[in-house]
N, C-alpha and C. Protein backbone atom coordinates (compact mmCIF):
# COMPACT_ATOMS: atom_id res chain seq x y z
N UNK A 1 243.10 59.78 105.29
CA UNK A 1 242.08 58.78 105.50
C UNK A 1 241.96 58.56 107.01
N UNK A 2 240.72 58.62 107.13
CA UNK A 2 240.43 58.37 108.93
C UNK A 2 240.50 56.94 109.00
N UNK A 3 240.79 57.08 111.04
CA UNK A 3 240.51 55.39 110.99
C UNK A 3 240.16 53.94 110.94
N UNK A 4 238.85 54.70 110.55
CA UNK A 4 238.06 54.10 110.15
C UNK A 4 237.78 53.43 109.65
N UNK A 5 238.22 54.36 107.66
CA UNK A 5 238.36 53.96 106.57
C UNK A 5 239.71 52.76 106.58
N UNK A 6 240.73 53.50 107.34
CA UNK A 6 241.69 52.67 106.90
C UNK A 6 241.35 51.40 107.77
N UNK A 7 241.04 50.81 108.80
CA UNK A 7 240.51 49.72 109.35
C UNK A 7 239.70 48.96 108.39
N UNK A 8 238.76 49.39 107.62
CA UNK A 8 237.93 48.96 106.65
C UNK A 8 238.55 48.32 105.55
N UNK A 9 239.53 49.02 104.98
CA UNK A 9 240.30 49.33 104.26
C UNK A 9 240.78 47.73 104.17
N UNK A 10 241.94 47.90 105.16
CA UNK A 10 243.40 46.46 105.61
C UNK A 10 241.70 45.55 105.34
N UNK A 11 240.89 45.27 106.54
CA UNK A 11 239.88 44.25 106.30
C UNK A 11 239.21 43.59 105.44
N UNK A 12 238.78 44.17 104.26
CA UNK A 12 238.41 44.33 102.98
C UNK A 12 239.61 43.56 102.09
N UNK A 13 240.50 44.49 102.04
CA UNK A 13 241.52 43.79 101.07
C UNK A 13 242.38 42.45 101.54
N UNK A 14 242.08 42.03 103.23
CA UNK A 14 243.12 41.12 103.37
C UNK A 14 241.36 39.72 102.99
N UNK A 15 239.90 40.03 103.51
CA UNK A 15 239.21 39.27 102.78
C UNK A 15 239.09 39.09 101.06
N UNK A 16 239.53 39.95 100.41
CA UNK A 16 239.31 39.60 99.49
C UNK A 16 240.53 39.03 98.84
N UNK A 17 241.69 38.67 99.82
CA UNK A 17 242.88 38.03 98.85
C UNK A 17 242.45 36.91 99.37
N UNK A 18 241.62 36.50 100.23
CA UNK A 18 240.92 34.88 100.80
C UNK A 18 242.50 34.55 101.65
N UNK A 19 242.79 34.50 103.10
CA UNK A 19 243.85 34.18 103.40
C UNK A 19 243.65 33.15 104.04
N UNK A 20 244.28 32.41 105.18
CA UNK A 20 244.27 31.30 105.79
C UNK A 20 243.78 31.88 107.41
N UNK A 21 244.48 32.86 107.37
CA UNK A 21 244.03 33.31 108.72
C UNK A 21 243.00 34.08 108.87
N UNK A 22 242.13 34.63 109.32
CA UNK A 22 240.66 35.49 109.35
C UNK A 22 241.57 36.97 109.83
N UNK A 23 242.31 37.23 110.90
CA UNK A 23 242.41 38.56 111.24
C UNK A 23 243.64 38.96 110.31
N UNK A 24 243.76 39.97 109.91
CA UNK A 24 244.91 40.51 108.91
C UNK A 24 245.96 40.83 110.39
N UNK A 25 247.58 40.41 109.82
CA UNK A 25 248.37 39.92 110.51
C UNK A 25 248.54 41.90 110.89
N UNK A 26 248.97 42.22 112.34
CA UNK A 26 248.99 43.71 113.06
C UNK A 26 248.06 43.96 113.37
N UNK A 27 246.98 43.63 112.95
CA UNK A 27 245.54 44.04 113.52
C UNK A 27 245.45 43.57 115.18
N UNK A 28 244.71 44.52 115.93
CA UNK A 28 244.05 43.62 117.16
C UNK A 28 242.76 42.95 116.77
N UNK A 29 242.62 42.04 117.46
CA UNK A 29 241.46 41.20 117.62
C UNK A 29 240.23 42.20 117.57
N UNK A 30 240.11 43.57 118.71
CA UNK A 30 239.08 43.52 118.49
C UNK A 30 238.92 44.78 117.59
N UNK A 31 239.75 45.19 117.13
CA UNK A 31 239.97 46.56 116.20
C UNK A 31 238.97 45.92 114.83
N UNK A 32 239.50 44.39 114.67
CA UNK A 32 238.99 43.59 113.48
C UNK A 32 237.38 43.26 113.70
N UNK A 33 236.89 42.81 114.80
CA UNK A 33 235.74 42.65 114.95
C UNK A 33 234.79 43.73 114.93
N UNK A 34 235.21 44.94 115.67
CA UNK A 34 234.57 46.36 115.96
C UNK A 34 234.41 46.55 113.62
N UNK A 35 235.58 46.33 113.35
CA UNK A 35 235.40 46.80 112.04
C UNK A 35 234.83 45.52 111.30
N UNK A 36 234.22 44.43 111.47
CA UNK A 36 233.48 43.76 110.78
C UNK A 36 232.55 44.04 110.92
N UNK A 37 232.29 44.17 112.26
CA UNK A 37 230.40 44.64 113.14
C UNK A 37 230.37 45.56 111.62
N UNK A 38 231.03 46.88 111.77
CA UNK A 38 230.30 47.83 111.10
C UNK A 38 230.28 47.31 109.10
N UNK A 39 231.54 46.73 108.94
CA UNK A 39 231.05 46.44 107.36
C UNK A 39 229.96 45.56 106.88
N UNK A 40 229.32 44.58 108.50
CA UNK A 40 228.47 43.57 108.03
C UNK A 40 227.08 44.82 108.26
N UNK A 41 226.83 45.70 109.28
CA UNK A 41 226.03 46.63 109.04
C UNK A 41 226.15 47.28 108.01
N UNK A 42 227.01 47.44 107.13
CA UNK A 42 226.50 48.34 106.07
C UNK A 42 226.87 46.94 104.75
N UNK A 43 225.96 45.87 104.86
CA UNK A 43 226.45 45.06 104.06
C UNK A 43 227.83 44.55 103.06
N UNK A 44 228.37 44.96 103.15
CA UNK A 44 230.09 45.03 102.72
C UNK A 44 230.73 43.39 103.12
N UNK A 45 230.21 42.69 103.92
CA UNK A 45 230.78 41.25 104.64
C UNK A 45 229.74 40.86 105.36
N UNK A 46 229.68 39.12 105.05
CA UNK A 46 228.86 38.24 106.39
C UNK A 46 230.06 37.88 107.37
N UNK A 47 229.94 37.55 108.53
CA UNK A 47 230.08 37.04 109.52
C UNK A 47 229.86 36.30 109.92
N UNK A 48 230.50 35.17 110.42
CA UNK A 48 229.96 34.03 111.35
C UNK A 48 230.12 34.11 112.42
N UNK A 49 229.67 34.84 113.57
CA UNK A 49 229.36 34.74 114.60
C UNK A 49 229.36 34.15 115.71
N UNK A 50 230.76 33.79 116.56
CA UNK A 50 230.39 32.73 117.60
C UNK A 50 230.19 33.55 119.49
N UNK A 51 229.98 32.24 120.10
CA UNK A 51 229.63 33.07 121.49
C UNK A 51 230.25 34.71 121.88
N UNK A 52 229.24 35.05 122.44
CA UNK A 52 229.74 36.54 122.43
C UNK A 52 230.18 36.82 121.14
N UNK A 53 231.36 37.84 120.82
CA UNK A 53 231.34 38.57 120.27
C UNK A 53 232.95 38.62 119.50
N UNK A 54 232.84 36.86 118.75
CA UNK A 54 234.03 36.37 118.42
C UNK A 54 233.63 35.97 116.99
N UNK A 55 234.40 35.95 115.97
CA UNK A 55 233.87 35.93 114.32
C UNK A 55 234.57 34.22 114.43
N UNK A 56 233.72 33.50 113.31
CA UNK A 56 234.51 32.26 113.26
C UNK A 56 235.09 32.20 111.93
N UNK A 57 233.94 32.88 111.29
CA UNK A 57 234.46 32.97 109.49
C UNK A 57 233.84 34.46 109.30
N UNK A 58 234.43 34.91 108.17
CA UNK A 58 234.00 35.97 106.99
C UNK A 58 234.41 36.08 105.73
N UNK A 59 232.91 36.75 105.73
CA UNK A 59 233.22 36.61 103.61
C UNK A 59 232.98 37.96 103.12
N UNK A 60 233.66 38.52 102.31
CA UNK A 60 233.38 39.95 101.71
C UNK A 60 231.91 39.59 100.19
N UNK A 61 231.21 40.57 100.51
CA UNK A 61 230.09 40.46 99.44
C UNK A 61 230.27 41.37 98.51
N UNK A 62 229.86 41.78 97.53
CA UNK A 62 230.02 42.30 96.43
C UNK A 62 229.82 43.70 96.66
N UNK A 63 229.02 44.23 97.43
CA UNK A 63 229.27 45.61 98.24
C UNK A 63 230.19 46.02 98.51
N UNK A 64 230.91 44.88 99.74
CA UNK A 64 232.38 45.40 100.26
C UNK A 64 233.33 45.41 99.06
N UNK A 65 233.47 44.24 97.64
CA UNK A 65 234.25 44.76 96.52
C UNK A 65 234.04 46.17 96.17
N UNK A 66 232.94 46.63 96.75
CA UNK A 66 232.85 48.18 95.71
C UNK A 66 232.98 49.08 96.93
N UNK A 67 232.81 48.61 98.29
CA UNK A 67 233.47 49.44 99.16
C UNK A 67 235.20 49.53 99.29
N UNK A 68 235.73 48.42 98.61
CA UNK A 68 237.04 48.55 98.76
C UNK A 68 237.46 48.90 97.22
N UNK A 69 237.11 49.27 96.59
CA UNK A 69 237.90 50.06 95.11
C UNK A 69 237.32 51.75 95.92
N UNK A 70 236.13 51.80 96.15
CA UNK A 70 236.38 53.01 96.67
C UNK A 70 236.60 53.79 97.54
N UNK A 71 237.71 52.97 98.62
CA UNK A 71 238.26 53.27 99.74
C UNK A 71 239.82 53.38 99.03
N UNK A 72 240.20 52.46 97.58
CA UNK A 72 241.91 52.21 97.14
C UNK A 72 241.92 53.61 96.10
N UNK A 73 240.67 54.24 95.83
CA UNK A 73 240.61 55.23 95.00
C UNK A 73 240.63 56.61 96.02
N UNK A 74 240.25 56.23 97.19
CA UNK A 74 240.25 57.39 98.02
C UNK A 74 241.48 57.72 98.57
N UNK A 75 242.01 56.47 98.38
CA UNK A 75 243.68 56.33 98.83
C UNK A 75 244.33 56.81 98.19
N UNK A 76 244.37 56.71 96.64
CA UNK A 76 245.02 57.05 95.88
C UNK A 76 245.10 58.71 95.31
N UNK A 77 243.82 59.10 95.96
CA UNK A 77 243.40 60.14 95.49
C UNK A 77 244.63 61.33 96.31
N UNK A 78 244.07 60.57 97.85
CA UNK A 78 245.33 61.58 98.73
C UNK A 78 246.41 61.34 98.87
N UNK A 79 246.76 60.31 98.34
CA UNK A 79 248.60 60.18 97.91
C UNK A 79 248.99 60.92 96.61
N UNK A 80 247.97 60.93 95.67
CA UNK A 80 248.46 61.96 94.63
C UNK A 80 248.35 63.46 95.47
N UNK A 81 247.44 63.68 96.24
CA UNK A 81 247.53 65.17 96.70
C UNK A 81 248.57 65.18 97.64
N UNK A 82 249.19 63.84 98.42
CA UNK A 82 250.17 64.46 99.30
C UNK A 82 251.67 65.04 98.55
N UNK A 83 251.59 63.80 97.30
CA UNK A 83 252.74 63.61 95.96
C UNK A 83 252.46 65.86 95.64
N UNK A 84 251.53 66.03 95.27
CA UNK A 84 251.26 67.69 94.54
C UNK A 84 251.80 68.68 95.90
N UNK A 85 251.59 68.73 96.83
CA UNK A 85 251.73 68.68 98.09
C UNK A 85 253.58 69.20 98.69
N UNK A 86 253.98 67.74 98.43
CA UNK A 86 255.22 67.62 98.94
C UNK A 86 256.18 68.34 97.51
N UNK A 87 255.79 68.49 96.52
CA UNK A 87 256.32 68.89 94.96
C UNK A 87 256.33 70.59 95.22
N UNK A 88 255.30 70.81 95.76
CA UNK A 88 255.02 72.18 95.72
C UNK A 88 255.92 72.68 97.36
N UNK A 89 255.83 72.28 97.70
CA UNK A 89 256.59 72.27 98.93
C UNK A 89 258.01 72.25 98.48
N UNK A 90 258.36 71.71 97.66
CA UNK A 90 260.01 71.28 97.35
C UNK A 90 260.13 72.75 96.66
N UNK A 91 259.21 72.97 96.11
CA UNK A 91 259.49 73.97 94.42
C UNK A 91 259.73 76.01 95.29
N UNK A 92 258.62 75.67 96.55
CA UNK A 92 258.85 76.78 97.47
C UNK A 92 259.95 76.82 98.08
N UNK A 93 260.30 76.02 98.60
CA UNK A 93 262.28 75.68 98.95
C UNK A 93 262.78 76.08 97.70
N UNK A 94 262.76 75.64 96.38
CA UNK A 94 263.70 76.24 96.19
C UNK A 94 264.08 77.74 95.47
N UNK A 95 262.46 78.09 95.90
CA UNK A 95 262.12 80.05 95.57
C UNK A 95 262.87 80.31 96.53
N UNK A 96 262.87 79.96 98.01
CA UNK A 96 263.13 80.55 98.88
C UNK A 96 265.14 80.70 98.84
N UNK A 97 265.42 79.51 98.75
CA UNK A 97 266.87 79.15 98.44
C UNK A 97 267.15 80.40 97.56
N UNK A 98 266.57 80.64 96.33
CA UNK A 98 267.12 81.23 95.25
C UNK A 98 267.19 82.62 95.95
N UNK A 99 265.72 83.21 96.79
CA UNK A 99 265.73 84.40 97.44
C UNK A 99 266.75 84.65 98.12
N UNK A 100 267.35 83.52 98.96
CA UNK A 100 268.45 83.72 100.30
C UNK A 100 269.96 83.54 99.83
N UNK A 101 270.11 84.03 98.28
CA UNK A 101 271.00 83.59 97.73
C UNK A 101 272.17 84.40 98.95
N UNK A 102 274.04 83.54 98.29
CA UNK A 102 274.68 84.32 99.41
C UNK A 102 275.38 85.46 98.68
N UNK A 103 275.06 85.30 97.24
CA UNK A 103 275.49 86.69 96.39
C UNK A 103 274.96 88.13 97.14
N UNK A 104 273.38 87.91 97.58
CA UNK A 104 272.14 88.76 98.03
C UNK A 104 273.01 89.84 99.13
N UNK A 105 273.77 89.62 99.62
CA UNK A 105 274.72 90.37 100.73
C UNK A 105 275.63 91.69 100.22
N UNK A 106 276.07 91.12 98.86
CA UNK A 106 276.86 92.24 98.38
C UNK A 106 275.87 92.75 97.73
N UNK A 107 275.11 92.03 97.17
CA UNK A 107 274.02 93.04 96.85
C UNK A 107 273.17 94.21 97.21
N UNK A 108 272.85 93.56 98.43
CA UNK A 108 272.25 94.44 99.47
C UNK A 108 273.51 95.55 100.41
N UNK A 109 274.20 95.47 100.20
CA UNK A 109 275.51 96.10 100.79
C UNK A 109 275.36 97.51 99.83
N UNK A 110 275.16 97.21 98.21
CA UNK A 110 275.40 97.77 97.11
C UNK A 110 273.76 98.66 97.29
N UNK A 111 272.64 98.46 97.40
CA UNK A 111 271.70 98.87 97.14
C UNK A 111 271.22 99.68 98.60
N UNK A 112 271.67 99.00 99.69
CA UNK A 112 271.80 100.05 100.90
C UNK A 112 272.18 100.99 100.72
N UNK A 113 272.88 101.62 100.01
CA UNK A 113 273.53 103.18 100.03
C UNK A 113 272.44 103.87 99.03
N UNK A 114 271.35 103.08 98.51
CA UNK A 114 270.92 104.05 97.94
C UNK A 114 269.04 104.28 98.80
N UNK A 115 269.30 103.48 99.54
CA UNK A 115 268.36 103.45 100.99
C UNK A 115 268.45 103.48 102.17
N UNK A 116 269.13 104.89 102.11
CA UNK A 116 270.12 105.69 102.50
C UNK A 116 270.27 105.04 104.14
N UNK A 117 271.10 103.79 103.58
CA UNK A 117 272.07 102.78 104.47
C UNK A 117 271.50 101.53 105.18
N UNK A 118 269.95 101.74 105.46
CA UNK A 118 269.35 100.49 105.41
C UNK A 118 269.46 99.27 105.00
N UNK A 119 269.90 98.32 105.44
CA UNK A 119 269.64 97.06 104.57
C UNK A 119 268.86 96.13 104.87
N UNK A 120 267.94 96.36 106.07
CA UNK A 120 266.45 95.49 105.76
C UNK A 120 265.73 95.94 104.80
N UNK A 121 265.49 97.62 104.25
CA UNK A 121 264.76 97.84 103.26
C UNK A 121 265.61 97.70 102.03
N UNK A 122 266.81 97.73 101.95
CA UNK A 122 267.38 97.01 100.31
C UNK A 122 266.94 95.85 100.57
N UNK A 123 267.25 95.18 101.07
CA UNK A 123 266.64 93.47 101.21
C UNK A 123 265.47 93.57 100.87
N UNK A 124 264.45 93.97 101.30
CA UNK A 124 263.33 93.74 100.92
C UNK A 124 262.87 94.51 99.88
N UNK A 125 263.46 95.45 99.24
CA UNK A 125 263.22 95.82 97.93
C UNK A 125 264.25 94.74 96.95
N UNK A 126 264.84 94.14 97.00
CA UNK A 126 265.50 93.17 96.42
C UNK A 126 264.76 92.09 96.02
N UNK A 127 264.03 91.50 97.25
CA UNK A 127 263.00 90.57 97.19
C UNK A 127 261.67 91.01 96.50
N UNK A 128 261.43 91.59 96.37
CA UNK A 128 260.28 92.10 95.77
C UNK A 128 260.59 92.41 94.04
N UNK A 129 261.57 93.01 93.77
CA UNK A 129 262.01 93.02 92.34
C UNK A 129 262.61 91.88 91.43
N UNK A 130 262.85 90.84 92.72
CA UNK A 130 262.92 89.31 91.77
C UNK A 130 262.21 88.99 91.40
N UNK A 131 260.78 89.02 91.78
CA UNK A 131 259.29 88.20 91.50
C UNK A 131 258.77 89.47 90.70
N UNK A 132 259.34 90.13 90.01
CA UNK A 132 258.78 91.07 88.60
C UNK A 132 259.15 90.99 87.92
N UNK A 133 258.70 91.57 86.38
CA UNK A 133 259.21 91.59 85.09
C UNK A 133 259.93 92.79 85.09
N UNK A 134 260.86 93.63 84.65
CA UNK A 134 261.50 94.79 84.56
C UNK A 134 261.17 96.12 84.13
N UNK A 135 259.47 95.47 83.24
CA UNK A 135 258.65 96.68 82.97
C UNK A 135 257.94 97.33 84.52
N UNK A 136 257.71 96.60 85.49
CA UNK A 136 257.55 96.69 87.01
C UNK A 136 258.32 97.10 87.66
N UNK A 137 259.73 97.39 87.68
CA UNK A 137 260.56 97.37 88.62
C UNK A 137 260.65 99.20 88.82
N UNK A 138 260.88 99.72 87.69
CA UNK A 138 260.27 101.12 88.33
C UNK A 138 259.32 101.48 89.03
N UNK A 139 258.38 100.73 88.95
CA UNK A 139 257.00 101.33 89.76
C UNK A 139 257.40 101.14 90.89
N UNK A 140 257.93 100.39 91.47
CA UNK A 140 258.31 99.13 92.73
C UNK A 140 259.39 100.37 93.75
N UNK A 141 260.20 101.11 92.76
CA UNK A 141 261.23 101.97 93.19
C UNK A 141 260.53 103.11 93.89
N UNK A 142 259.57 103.59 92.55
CA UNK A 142 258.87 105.04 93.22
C UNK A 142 257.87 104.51 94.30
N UNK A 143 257.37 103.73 94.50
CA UNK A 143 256.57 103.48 95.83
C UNK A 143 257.91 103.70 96.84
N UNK A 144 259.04 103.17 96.71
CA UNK A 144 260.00 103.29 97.83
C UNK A 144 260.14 104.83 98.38
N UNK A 145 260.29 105.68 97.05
CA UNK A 145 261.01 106.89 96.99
C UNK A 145 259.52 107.74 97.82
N UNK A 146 258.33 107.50 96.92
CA UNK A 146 256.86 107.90 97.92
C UNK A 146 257.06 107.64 99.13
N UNK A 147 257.93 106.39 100.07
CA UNK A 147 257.58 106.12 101.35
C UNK A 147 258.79 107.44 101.90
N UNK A 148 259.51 107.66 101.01
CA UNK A 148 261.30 108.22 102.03
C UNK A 148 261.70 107.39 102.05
N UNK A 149 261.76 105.67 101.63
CA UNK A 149 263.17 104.93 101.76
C UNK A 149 263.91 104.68 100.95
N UNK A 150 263.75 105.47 100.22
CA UNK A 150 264.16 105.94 98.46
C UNK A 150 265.32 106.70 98.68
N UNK A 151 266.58 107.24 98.47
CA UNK A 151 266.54 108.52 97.90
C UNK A 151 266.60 109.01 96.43
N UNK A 152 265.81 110.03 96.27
CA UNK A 152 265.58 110.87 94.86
C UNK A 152 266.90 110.76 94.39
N UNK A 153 267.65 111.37 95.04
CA UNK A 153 269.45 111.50 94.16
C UNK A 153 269.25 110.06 93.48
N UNK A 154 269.30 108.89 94.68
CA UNK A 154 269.67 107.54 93.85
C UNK A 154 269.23 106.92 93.03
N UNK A 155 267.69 107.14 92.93
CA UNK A 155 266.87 106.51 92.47
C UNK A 155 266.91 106.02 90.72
N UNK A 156 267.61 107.42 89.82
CA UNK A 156 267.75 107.00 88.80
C UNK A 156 268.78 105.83 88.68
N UNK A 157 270.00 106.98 88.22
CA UNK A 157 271.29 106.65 88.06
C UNK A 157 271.69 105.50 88.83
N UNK A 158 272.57 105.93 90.13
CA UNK A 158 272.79 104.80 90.71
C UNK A 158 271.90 103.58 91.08
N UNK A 159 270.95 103.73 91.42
CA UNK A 159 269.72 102.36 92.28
C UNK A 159 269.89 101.86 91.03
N UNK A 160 269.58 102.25 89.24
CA UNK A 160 269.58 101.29 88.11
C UNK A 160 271.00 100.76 87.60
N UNK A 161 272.33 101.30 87.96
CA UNK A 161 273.68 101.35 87.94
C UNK A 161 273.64 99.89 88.42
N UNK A 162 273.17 99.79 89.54
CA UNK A 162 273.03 98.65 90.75
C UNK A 162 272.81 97.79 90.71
N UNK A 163 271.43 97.74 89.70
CA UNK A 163 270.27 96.33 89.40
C UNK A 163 271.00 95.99 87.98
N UNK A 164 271.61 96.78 87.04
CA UNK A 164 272.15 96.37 85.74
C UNK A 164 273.38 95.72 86.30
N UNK A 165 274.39 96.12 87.21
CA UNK A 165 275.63 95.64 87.32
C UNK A 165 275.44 93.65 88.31
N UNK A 166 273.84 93.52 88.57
CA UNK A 166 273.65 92.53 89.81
C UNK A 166 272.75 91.85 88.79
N UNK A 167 272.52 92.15 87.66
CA UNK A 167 271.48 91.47 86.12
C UNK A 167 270.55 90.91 86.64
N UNK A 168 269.70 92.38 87.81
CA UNK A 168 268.28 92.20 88.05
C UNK A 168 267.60 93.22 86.75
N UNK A 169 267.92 94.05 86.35
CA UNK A 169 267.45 94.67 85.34
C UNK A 169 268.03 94.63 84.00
N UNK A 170 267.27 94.28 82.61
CA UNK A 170 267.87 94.33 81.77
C UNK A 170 267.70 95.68 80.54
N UNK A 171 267.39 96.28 81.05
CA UNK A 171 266.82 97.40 79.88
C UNK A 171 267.88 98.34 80.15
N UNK A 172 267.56 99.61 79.23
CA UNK A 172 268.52 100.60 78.81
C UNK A 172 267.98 101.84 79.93
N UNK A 173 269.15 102.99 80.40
CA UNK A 173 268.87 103.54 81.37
C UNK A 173 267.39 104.70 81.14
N UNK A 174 267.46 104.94 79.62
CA UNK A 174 266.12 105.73 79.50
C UNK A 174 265.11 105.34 79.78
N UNK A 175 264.87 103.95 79.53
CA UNK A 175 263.95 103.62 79.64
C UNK A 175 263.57 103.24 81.41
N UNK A 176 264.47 103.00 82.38
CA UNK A 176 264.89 102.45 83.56
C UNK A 176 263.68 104.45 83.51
N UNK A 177 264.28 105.09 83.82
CA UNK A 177 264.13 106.72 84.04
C UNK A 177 262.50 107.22 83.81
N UNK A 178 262.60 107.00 82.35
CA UNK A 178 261.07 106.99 81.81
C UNK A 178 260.01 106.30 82.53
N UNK A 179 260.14 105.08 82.92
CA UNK A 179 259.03 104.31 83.87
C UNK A 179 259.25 104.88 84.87
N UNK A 180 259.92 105.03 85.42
CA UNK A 180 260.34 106.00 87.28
C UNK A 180 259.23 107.41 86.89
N UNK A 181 259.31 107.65 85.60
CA UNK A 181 258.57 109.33 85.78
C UNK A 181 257.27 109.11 85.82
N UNK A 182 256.56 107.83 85.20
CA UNK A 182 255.90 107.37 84.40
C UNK A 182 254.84 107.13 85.89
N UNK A 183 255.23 106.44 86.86
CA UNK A 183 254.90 105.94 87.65
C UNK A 183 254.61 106.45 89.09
């Protein structure tokens, strides 16, 4: 919410609880006046007006009631999106957590030898075969083995030896083999 709105906003709701004092208590003086000028221009509040450019009284009109439900709805609107926001934010922490597990080391220790010793590309073939189903994970291999960061020797046997013994893969080795040919 700009500052506008929210100036409007505090003004609105501290007239319509009717208080004793005219300026809502943190406000400046003329933050409050600058923002009456404009709600009495867009009818929302009268003003009473004294020398220069000093309010003596104000009253919210039935406008400003409907300017202020739909300034508390606009409010509400982006506190639920900051609420979806900060949720989704939490929920990516904890993909990421799960990715950076500290198991992921021997893992990648284990799957380096079959990329032939690399372990930024086991790592990142690691990461990439968590966020699949296991009917995928062959395809995922032979793109490796297509680049050369594969090797052919490993690719069946051991690379699936690897992912069954680390219960990234759950299927049987024919079938592990069959999608590798397949693909």
């Amino acid at each position: 919410m700009d500052i506008y709105k929210n100036a409007e906003l505090r003004v609105l709701r501290h007239l319509a609880d009717d208080p004793e004092e005219l300026i809502p208590e943190g406000m400046e003086d003329w933050e409050f006046y600058a923002t009456c000028d404009r709600l009495e221009k867009r009818g929302c509040v009268r003003v009473a007006w004294i020398e220069g450019h000093e309010a003596e009284d104000a009253m919210i009109l039935d406008t400003g009631r409907m300017r202020l439900k739909e300034l508390e709805m606009e409010l509400a609107g982006e506190e639920s999106e900051l609420e979806r926001l900060r949720r989704e934010n939490e929920e990516l922490k904890a993909k990421l957590q799960e990715l950076q597990n500290p198991q992921d080391d021997e893992t990648v220790k284990d799957l380096a030898a079959c990329f032939f010793g690399d372990t930024d590309v086991a790592r990142h073939f690691l990461h990439q075969i968590r966020l699949v189903p296991d009917k995928e994970k062959p395809s995922i291999a032979k793109q490796y083995m297509n680049q050369n960061k594969l090797s052919p020797l490993s690719a069946r046997n051991d690379l699936y030896s690897i992912l069954v013994k680390h219960g990234l893969y759950s299927k049987r080795l024919n079938n592990w083999t069959q999608l590798l040919n397949k693909a």
